[in-house]
C-alpha atoms as a PDB file:
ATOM      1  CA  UNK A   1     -92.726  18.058 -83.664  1.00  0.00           C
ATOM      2  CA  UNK A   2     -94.407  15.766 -80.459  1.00  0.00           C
ATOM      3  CA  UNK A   3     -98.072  15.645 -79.725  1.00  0.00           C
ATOM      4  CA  UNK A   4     -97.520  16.101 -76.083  1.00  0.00           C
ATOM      5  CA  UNK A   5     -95.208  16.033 -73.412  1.00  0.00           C
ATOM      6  CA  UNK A   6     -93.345  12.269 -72.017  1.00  0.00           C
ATOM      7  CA  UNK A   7     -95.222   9.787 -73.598  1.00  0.00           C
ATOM      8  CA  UNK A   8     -93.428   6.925 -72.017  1.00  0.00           C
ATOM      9  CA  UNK A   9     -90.980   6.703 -69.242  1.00  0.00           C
ATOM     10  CA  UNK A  10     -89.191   2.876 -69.121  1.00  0.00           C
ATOM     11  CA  UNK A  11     -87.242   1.714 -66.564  1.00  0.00           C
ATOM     12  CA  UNK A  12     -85.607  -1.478 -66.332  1.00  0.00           C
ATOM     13  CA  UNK A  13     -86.116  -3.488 -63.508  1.00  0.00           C
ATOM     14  CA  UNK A  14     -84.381  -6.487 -61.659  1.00  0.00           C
ATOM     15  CA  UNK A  15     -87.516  -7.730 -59.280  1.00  0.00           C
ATOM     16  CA  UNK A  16     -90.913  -7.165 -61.782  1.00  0.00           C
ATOM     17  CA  UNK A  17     -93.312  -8.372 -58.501  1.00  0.00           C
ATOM     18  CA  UNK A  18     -91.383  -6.183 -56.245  1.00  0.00           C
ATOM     19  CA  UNK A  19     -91.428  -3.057 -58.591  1.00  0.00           C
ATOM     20  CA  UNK A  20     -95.336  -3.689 -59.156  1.00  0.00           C
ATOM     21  CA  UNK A  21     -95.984  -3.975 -56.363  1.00  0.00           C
ATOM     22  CA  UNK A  22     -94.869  -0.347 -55.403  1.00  0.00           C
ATOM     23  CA  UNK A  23     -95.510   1.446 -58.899  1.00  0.00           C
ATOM     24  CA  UNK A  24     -99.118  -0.823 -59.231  1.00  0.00           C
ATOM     25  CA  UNK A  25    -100.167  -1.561 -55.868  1.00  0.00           C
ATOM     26  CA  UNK A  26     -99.385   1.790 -53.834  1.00  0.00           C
ATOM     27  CA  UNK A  27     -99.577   4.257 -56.474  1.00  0.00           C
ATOM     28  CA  UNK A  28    -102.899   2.666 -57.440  1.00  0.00           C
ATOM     29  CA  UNK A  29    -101.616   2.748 -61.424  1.00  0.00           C
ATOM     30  CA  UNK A  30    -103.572   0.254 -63.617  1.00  0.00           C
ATOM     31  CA  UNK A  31    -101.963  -2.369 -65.746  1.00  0.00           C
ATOM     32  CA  UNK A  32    -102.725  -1.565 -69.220  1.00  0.00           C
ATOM     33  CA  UNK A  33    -100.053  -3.837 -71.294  1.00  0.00           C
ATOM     34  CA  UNK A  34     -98.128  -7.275 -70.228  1.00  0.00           C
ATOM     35  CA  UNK A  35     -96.151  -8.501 -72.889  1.00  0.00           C
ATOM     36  CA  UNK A  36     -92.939 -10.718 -73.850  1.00  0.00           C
ATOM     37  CA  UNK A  37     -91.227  -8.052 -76.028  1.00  0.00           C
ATOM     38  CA  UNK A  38     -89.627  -9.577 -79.322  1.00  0.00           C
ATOM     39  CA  UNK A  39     -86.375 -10.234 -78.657  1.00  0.00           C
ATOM     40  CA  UNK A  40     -84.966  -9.836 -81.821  1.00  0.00           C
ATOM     41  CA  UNK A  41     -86.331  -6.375 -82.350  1.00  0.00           C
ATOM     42  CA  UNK A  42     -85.756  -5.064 -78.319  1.00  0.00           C
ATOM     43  CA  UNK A  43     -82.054  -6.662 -78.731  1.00  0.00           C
ATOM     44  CA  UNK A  44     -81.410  -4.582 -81.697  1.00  0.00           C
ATOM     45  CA  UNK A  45     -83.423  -1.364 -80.353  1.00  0.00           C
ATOM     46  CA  UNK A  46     -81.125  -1.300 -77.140  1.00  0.00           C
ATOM     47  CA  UNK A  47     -77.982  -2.729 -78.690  1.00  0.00           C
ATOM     48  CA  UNK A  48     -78.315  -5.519 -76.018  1.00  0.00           C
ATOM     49  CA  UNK A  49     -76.460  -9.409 -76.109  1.00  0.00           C
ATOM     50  CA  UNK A  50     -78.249 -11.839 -78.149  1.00  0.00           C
ATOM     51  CA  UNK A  51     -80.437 -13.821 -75.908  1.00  0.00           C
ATOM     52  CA  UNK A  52     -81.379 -11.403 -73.708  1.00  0.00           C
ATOM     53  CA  UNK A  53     -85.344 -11.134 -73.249  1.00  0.00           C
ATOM     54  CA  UNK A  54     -87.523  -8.797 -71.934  1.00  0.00           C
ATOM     55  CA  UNK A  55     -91.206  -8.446 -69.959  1.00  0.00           C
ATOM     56  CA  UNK A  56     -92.809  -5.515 -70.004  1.00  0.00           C
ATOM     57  CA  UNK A  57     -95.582  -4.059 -67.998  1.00  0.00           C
ATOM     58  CA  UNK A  58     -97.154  -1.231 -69.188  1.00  0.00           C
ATOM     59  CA  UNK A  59     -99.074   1.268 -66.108  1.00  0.00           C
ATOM     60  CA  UNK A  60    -101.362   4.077 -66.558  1.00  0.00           C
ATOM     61  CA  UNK A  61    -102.879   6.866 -63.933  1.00  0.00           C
ATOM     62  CA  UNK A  62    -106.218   7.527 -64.442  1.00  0.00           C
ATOM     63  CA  UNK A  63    -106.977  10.891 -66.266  1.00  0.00           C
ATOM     64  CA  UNK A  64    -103.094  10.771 -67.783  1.00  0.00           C
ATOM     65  CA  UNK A  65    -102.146   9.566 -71.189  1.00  0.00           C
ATOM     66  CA  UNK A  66     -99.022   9.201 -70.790  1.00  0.00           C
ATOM     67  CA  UNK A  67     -96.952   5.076 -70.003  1.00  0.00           C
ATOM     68  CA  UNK A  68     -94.955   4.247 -66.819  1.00  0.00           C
ATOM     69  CA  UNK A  69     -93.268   1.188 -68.362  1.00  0.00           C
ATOM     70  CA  UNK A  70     -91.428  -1.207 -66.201  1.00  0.00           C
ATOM     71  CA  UNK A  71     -89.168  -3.683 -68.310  1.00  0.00           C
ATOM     72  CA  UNK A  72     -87.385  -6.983 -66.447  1.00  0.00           C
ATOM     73  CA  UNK A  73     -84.105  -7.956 -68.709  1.00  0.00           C
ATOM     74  CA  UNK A  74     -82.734 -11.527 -68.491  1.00  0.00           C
ATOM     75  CA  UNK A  75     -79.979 -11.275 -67.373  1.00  0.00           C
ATOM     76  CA  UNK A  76     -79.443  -7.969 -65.972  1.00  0.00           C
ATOM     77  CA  UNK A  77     -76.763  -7.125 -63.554  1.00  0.00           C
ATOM     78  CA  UNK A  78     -79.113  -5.841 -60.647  1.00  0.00           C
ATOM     79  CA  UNK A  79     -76.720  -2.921 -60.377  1.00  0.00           C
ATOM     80  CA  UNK A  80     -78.816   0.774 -60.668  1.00  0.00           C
ATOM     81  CA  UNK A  81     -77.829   2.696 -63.221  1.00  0.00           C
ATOM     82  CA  UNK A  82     -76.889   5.680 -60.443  1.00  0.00           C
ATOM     83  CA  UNK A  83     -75.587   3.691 -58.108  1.00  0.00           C
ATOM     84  CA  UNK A  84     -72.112   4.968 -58.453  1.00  0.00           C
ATOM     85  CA  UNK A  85     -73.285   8.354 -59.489  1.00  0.00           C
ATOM     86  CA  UNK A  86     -73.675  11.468 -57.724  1.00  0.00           C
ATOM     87  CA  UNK A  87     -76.760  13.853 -57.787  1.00  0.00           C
ATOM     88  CA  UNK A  88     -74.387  16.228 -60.163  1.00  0.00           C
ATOM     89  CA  UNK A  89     -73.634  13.664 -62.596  1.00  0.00           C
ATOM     90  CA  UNK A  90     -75.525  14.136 -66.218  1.00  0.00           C
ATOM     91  CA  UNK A  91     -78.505  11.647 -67.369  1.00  0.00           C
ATOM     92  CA  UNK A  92     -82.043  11.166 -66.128  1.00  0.00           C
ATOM     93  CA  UNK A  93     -82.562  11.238 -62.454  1.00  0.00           C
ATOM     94  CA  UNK A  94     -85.912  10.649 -61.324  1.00  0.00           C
ATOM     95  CA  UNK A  95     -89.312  10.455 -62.200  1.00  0.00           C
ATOM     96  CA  UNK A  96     -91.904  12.508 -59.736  1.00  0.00           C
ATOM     97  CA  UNK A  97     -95.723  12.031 -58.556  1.00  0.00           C
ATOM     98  CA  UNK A  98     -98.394  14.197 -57.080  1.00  0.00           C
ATOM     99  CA  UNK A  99     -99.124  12.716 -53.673  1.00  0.00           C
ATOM    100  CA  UNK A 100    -102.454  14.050 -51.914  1.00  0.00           C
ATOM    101  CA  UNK A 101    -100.958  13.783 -47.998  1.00  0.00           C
ATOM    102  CA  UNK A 102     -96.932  13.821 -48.090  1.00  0.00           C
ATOM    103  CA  UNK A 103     -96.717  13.590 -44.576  1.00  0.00           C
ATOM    104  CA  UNK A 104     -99.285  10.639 -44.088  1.00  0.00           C
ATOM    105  CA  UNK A 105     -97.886   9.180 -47.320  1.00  0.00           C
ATOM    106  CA  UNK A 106     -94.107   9.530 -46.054  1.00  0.00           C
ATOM    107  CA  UNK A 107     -94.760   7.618 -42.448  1.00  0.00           C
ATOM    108  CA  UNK A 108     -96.181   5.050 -44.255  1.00  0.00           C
ATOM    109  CA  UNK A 109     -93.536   4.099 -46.964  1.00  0.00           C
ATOM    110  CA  UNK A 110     -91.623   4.620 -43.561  1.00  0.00           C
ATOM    111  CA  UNK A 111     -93.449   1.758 -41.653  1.00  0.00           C
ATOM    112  CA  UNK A 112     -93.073  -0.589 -44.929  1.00  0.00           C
ATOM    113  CA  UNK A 113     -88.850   0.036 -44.210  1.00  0.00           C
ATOM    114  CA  UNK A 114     -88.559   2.177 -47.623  1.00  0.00           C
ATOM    115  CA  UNK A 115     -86.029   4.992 -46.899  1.00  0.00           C
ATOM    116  CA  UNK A 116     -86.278   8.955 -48.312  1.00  0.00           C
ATOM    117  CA  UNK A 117     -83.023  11.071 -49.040  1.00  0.00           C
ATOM    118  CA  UNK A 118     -84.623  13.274 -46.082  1.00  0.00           C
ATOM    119  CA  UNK A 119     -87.900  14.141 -44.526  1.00  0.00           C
ATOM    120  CA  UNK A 120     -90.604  16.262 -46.294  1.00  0.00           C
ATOM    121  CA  UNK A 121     -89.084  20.111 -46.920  1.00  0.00           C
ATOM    122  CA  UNK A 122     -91.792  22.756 -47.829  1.00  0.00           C
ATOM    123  CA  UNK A 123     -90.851  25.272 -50.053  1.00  0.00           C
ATOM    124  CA  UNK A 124     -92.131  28.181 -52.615  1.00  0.00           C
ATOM    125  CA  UNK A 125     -90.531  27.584 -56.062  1.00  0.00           C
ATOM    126  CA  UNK A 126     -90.128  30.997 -58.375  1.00  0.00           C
ATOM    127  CA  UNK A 127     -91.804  29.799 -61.530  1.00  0.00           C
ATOM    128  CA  UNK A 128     -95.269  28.777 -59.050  1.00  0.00           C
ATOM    129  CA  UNK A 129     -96.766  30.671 -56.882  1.00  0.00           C
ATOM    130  CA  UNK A 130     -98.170  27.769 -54.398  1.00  0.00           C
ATOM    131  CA  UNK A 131     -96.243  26.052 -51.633  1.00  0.00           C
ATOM    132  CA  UNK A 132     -94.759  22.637 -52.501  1.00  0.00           C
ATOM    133  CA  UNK A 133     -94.075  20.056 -50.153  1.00  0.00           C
ATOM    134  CA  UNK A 134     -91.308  17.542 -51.398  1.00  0.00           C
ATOM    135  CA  UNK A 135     -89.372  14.097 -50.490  1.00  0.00           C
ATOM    136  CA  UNK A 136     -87.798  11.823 -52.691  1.00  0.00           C
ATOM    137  CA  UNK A 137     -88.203   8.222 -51.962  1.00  0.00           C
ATOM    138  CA  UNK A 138     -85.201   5.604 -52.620  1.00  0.00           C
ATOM    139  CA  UNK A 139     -88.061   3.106 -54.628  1.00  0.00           C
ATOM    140  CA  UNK A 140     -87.824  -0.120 -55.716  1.00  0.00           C
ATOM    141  CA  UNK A 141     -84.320  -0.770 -57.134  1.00  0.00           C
ATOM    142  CA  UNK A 142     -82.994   2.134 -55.564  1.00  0.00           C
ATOM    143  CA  UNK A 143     -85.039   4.565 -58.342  1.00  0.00           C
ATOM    144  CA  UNK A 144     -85.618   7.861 -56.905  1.00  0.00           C
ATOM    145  CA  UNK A 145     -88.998   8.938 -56.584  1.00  0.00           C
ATOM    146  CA  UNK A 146     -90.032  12.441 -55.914  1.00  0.00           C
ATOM    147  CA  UNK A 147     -93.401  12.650 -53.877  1.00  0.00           C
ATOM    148  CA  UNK A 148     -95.191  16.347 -54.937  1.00  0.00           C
ATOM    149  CA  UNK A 149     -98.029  17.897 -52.424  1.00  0.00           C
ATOM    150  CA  UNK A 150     -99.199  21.055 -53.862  1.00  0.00           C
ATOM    151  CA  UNK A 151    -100.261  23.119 -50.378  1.00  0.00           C
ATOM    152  CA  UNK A 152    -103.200  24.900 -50.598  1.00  0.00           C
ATOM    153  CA  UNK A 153    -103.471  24.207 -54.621  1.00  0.00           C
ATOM    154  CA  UNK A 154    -106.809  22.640 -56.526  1.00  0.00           C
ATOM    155  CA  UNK A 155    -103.704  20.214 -58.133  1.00  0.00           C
ATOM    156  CA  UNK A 156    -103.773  19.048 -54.221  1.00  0.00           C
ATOM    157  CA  UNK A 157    -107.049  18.041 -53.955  1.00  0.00           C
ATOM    158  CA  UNK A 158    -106.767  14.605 -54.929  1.00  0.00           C
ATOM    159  CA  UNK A 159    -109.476  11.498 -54.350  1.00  0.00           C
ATOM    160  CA  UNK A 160    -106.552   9.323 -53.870  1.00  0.00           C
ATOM    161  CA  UNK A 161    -103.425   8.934 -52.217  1.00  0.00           C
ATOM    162  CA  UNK A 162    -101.137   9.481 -55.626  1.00  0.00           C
ATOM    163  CA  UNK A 163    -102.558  11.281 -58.098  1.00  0.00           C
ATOM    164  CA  UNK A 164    -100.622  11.637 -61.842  1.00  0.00           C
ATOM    165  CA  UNK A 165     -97.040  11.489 -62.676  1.00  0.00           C
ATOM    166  CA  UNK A 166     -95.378  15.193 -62.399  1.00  0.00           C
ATOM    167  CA  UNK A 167     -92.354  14.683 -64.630  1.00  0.00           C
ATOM    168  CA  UNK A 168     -88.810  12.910 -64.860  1.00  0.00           C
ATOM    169  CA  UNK A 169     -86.144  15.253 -64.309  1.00  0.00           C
ATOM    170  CA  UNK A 170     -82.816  14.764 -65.851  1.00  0.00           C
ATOM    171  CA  UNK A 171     -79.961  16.626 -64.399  1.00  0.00           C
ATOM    172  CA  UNK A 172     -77.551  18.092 -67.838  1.00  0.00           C
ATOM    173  CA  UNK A 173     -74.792  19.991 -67.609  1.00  0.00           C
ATOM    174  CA  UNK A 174     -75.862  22.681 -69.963  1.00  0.00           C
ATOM    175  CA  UNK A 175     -79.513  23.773 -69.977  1.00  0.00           C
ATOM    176  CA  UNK A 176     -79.368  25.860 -73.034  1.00  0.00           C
ATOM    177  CA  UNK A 177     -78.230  22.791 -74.852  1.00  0.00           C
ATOM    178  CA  UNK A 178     -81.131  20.815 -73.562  1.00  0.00           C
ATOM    179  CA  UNK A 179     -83.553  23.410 -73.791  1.00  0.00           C
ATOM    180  CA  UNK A 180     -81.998  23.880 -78.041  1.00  0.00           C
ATOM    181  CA  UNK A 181     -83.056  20.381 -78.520  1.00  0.00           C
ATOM    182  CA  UNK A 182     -86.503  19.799 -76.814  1.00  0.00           C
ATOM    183  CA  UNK A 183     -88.179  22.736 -77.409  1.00  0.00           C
ATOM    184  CA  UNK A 184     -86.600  23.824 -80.927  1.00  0.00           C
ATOM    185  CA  UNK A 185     -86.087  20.702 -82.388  1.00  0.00           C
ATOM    186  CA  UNK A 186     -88.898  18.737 -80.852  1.00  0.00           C
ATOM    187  CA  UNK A 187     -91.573  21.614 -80.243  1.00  0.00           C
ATOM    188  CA  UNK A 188     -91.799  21.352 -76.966  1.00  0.00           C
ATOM    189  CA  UNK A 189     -93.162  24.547 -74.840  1.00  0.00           C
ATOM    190  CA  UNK A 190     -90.722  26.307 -72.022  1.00  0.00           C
ATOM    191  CA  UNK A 191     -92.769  26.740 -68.880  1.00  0.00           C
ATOM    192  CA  UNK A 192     -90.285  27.860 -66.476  1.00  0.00           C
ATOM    193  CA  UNK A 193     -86.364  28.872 -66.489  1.00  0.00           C
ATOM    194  CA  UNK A 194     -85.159  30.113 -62.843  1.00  0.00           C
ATOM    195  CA  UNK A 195     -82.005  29.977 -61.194  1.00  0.00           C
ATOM    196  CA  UNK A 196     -83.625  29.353 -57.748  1.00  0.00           C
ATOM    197  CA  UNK A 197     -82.143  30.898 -54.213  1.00  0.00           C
ATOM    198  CA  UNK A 198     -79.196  29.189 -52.382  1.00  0.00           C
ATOM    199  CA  UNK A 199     -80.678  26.804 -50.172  1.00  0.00           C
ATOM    200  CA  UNK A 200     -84.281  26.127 -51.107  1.00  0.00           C
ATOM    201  CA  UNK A 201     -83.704  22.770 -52.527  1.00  0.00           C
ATOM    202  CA  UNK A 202     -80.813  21.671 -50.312  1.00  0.00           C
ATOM    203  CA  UNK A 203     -82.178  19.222 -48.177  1.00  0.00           C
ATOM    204  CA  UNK A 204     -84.349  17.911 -50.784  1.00  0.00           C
ATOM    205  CA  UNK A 205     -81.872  16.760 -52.778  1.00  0.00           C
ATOM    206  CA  UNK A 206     -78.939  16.497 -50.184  1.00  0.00           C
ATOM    207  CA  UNK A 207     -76.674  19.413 -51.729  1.00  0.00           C
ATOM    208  CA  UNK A 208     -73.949  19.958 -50.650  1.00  0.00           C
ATOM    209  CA  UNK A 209     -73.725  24.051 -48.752  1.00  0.00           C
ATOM    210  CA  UNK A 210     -73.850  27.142 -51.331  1.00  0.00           C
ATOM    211  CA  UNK A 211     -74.478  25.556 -54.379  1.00  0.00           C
ATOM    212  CA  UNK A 212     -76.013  26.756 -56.864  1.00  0.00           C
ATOM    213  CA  UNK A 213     -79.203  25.613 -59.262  1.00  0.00           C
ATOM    214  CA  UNK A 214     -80.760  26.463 -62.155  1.00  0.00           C
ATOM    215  CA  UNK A 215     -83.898  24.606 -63.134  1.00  0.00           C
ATOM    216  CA  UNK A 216     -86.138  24.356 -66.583  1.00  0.00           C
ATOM    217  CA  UNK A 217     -89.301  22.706 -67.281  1.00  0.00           C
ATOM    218  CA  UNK A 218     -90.759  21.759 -70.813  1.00  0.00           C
ATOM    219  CA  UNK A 219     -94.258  20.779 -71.889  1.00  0.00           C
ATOM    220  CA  UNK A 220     -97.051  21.293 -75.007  1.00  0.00           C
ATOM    221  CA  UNK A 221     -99.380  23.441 -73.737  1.00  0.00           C
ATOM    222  CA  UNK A 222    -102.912  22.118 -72.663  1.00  0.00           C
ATOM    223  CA  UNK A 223    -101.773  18.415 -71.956  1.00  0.00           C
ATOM    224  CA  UNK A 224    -100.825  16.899 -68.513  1.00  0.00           C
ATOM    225  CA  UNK A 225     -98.629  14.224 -69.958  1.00  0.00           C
ATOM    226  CA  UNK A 226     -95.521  14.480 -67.329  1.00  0.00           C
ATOM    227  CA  UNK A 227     -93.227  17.478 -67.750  1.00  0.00           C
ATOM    228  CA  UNK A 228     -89.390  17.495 -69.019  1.00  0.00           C
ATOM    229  CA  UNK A 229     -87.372  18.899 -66.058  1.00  0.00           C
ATOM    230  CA  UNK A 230     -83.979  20.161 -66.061  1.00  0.00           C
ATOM    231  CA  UNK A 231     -81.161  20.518 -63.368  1.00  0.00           C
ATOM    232  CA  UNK A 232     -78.153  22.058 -63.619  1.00  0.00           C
ATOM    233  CA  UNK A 233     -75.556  22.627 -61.320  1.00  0.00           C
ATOM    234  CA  UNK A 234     -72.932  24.565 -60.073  1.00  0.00           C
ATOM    235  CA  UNK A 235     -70.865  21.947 -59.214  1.00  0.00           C
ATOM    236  CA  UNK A 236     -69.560  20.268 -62.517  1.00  0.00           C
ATOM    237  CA  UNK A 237     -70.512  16.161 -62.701  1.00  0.00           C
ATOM    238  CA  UNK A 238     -69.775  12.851 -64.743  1.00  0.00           C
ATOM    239  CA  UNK A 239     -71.678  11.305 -67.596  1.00  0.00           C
ATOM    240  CA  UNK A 240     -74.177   8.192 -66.329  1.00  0.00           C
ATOM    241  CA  UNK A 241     -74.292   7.168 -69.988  1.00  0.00           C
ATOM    242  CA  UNK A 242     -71.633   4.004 -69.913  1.00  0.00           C
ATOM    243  CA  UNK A 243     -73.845   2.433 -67.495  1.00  0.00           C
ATOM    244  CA  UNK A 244     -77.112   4.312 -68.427  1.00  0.00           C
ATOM    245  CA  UNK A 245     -79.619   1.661 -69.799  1.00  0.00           C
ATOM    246  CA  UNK A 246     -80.031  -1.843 -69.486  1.00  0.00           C
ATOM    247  CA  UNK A 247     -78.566  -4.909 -68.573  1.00  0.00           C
ATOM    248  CA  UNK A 248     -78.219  -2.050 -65.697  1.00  0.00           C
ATOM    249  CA  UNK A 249     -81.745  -1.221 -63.765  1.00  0.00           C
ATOM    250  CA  UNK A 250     -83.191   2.445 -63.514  1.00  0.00           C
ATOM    251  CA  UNK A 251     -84.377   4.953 -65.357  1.00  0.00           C
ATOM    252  CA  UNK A 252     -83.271   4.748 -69.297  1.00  0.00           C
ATOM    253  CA  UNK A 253     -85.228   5.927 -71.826  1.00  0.00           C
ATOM    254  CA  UNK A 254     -88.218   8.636 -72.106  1.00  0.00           C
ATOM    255  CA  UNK A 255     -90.203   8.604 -74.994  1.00  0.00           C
ATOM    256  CA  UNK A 256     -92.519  11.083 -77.014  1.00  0.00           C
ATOM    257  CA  UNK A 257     -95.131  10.283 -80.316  1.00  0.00           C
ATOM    258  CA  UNK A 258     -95.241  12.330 -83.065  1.00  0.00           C
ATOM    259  CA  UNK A 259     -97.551  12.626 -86.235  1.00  0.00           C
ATOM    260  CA  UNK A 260     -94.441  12.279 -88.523  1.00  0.00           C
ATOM    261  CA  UNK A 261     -91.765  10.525 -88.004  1.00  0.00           C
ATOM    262  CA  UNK A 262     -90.315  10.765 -90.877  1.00  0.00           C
ATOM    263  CA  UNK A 263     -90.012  14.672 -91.080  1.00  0.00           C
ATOM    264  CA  UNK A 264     -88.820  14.792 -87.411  1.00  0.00           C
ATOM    265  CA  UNK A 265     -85.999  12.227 -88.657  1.00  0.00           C
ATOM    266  CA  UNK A 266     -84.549  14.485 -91.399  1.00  0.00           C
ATOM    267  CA  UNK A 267     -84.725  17.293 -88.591  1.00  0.00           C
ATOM    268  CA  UNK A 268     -82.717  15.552 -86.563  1.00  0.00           C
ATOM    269  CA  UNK A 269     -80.126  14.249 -89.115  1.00  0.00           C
ATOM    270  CA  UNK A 270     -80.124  18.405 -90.109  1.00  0.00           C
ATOM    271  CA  UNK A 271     -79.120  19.220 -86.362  1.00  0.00           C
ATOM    272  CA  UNK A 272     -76.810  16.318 -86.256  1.00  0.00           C
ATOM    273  CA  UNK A 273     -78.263  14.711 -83.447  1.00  0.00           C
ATOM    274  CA  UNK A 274     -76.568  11.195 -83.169  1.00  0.00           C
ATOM    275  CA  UNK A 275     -79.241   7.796 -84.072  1.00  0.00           C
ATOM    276  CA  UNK A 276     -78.737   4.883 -81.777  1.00  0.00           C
ATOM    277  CA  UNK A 277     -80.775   2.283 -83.412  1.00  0.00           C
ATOM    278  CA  UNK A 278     -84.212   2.844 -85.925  1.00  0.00           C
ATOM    279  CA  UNK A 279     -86.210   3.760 -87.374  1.00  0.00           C
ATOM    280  CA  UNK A 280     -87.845   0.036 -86.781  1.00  0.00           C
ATOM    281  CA  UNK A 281     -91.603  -1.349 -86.597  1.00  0.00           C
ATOM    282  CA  UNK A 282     -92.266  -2.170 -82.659  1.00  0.00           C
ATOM    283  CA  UNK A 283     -94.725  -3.133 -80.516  1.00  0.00           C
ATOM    284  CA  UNK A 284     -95.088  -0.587 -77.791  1.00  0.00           C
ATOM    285  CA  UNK A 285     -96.723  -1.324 -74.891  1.00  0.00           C
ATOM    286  CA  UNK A 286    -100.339   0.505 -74.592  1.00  0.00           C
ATOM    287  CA  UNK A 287     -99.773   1.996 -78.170  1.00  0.00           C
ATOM    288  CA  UNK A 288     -99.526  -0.911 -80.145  1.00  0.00           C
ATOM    289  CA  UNK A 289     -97.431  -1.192 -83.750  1.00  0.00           C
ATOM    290  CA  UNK A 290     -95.374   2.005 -84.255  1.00  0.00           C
ATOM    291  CA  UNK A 291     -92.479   2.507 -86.110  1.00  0.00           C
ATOM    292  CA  UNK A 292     -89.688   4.456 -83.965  1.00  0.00           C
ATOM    293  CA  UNK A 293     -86.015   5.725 -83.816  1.00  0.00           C
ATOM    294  CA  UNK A 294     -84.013   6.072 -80.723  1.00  0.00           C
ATOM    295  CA  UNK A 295     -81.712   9.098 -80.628  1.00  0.00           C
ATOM    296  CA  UNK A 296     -79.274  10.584 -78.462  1.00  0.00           C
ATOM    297  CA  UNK A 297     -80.122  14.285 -76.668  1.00  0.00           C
ATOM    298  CA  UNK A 298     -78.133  16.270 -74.274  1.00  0.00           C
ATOM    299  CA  UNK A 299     -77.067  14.676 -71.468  1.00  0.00           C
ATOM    300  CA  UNK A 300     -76.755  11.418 -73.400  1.00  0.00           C
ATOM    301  CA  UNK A 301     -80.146  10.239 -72.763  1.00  0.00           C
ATOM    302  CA  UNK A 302     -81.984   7.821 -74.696  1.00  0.00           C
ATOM    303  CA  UNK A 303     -84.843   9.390 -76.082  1.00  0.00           C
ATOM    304  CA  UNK A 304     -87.576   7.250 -78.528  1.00  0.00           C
ATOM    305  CA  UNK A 305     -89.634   8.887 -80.748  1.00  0.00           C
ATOM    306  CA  UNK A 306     -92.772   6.620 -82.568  1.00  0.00           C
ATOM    307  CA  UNK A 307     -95.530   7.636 -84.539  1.00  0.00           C
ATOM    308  CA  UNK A 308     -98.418   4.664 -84.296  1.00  0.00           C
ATOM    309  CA  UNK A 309     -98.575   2.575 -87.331  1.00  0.00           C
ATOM    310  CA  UNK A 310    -101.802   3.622 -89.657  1.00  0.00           C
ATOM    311  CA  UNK A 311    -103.590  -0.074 -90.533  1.00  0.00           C
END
């Protein structure tokens, strides 16, 4: 089973300055690893064209464990891996931060010419009991970035501008499916399943009239590493996977450590999930030697599991 929740979220990006200077910069995230990754090992990992090669900056929140991991391929084709995909269609989605002031924080990424799918939409979600205010930014790359005030909530009394990470949603087109492999396979802990009311999300997320939602989030209890969250809809979508990691930029990969690798692997082999590359020794950014396998969940996400390498 996992320690914690998402240990790692990587996205690949085209511009490294311009996507630090967002993620770094305005979130206020710390650089905690800048590395050349070994191009051998990263070419094999991600089944990618000999000579590519790959930077990779490693960001932390204060307070969080958990890696925001921004990797710049040579070449990549500067083409988002959602850019031809609709908000229905299957793979990871976004990633999401708590924000102290949405409203200050939303004019301001306004003056700076970023755009938002639509303005800040206040809302009571079933599973807690605390207003949310919500807008998801179109970030660097075109990466969507969900901006999180709690209203009224300790969670929203923040010191900063951005607080931690919230969690990377992946939109699937069968919850029970996802919800089979990370909390029964991997351990993971359910903390909310609700199909939520016609029309509280809609302009959030730029749904289309009467459709419907169901929503899941996954955790291990007593960490704030970012949360697993679920989407699925009514309306029936397309797999992102054929253009769902890199030489294409976005969102590809989330990540979790465990304390045995090698039992998790015969787990998965049992349950016939499908290997993509691994297991293999790797540096990994702000963890340091680990031996890891890259597997295939629901949804056909990438999803890396490590345990750190005992010296």
């Amino acid at each position: 089973m996992v320690k914690r929740g998402i240990d790692r979220i990587c996205i690949s990006v085209s511009d490294m300055e311009e996507s630090l200077a967002f993620f770094r910069d305005h979130t206020g995230m710390s650089v905690c690893a800048d590395l050349a990754l070994s191009p051998e090992k990263m070419q094999k990992f991600w089944n990618l064209p000999e000579g590519t090669t790959a930077r990779a900056v490693g960001l932390k929140k204060d307070g969080q464990p958990s890696v925001l991991e921004l990797v710049e391929f040579r070449p990549n084709t500067g083409k988002n891996i959602r850019d031809a995909a609709a908000i229905f269609d299957y793979g990871i989605y976004d990633i999401a931060f708590i924000v102290k002031d949405l409203d200050t924080t939303y004019n301001d990424l306004l003056a700076k010419g970023f755009t938002f799918i639509a303005p800040p939409k206040t809302y009571t979600p079933p599973w807690f009991p605390v207003e949310v205010k919500e807008a998801i930014l179109i970030g660097p790359g075109g990466i969507p970035v969900a901006h999180l005030e709690m209203v009224g909530s300790p969670m929203g009394a923040l010191k900063e501008d951005y607080g931690m990470i919230g969690d990377s949603a992946q939109v699937v087109e069968n919850i029970d499916k996802a919800l089979r492999f990370y909390k029964d396979i991997l351990g993971l802990d359910l903390i909310a399943d609700e199909k939520l009311p016609r029309g509280l999300v809609d302009d959030v997320l730029a749904l289309p009239p009467d459709t419907d939602l169901r929503m899941a989030f996954l955790n291990r209890k007593g960490c704030n590493n970012p949360v697993v969250e679920f989407l699925e809809f009514s309306t029936k979508g397309s797999y992102v996977s054929s253009a769902g990691g890199p030489p294409n930029c976005g969102i590809f990969m989330i990540s979790f450590e465990t304390d045995d690798l090698a039992a998790l692997a015969e787990k998965l082999r049992k349950e016939r999930i499908a290997f993509l590359s691994g297991p293999m020794r790797m540096e990994i950014p702000c963890f340091g030697k680990a031996d890891t396998i890259l597997v295939e969940a629901p949804g056909r996400v990438m999803v890396e599991l490590f345990e750190r390498h005992k010296q």
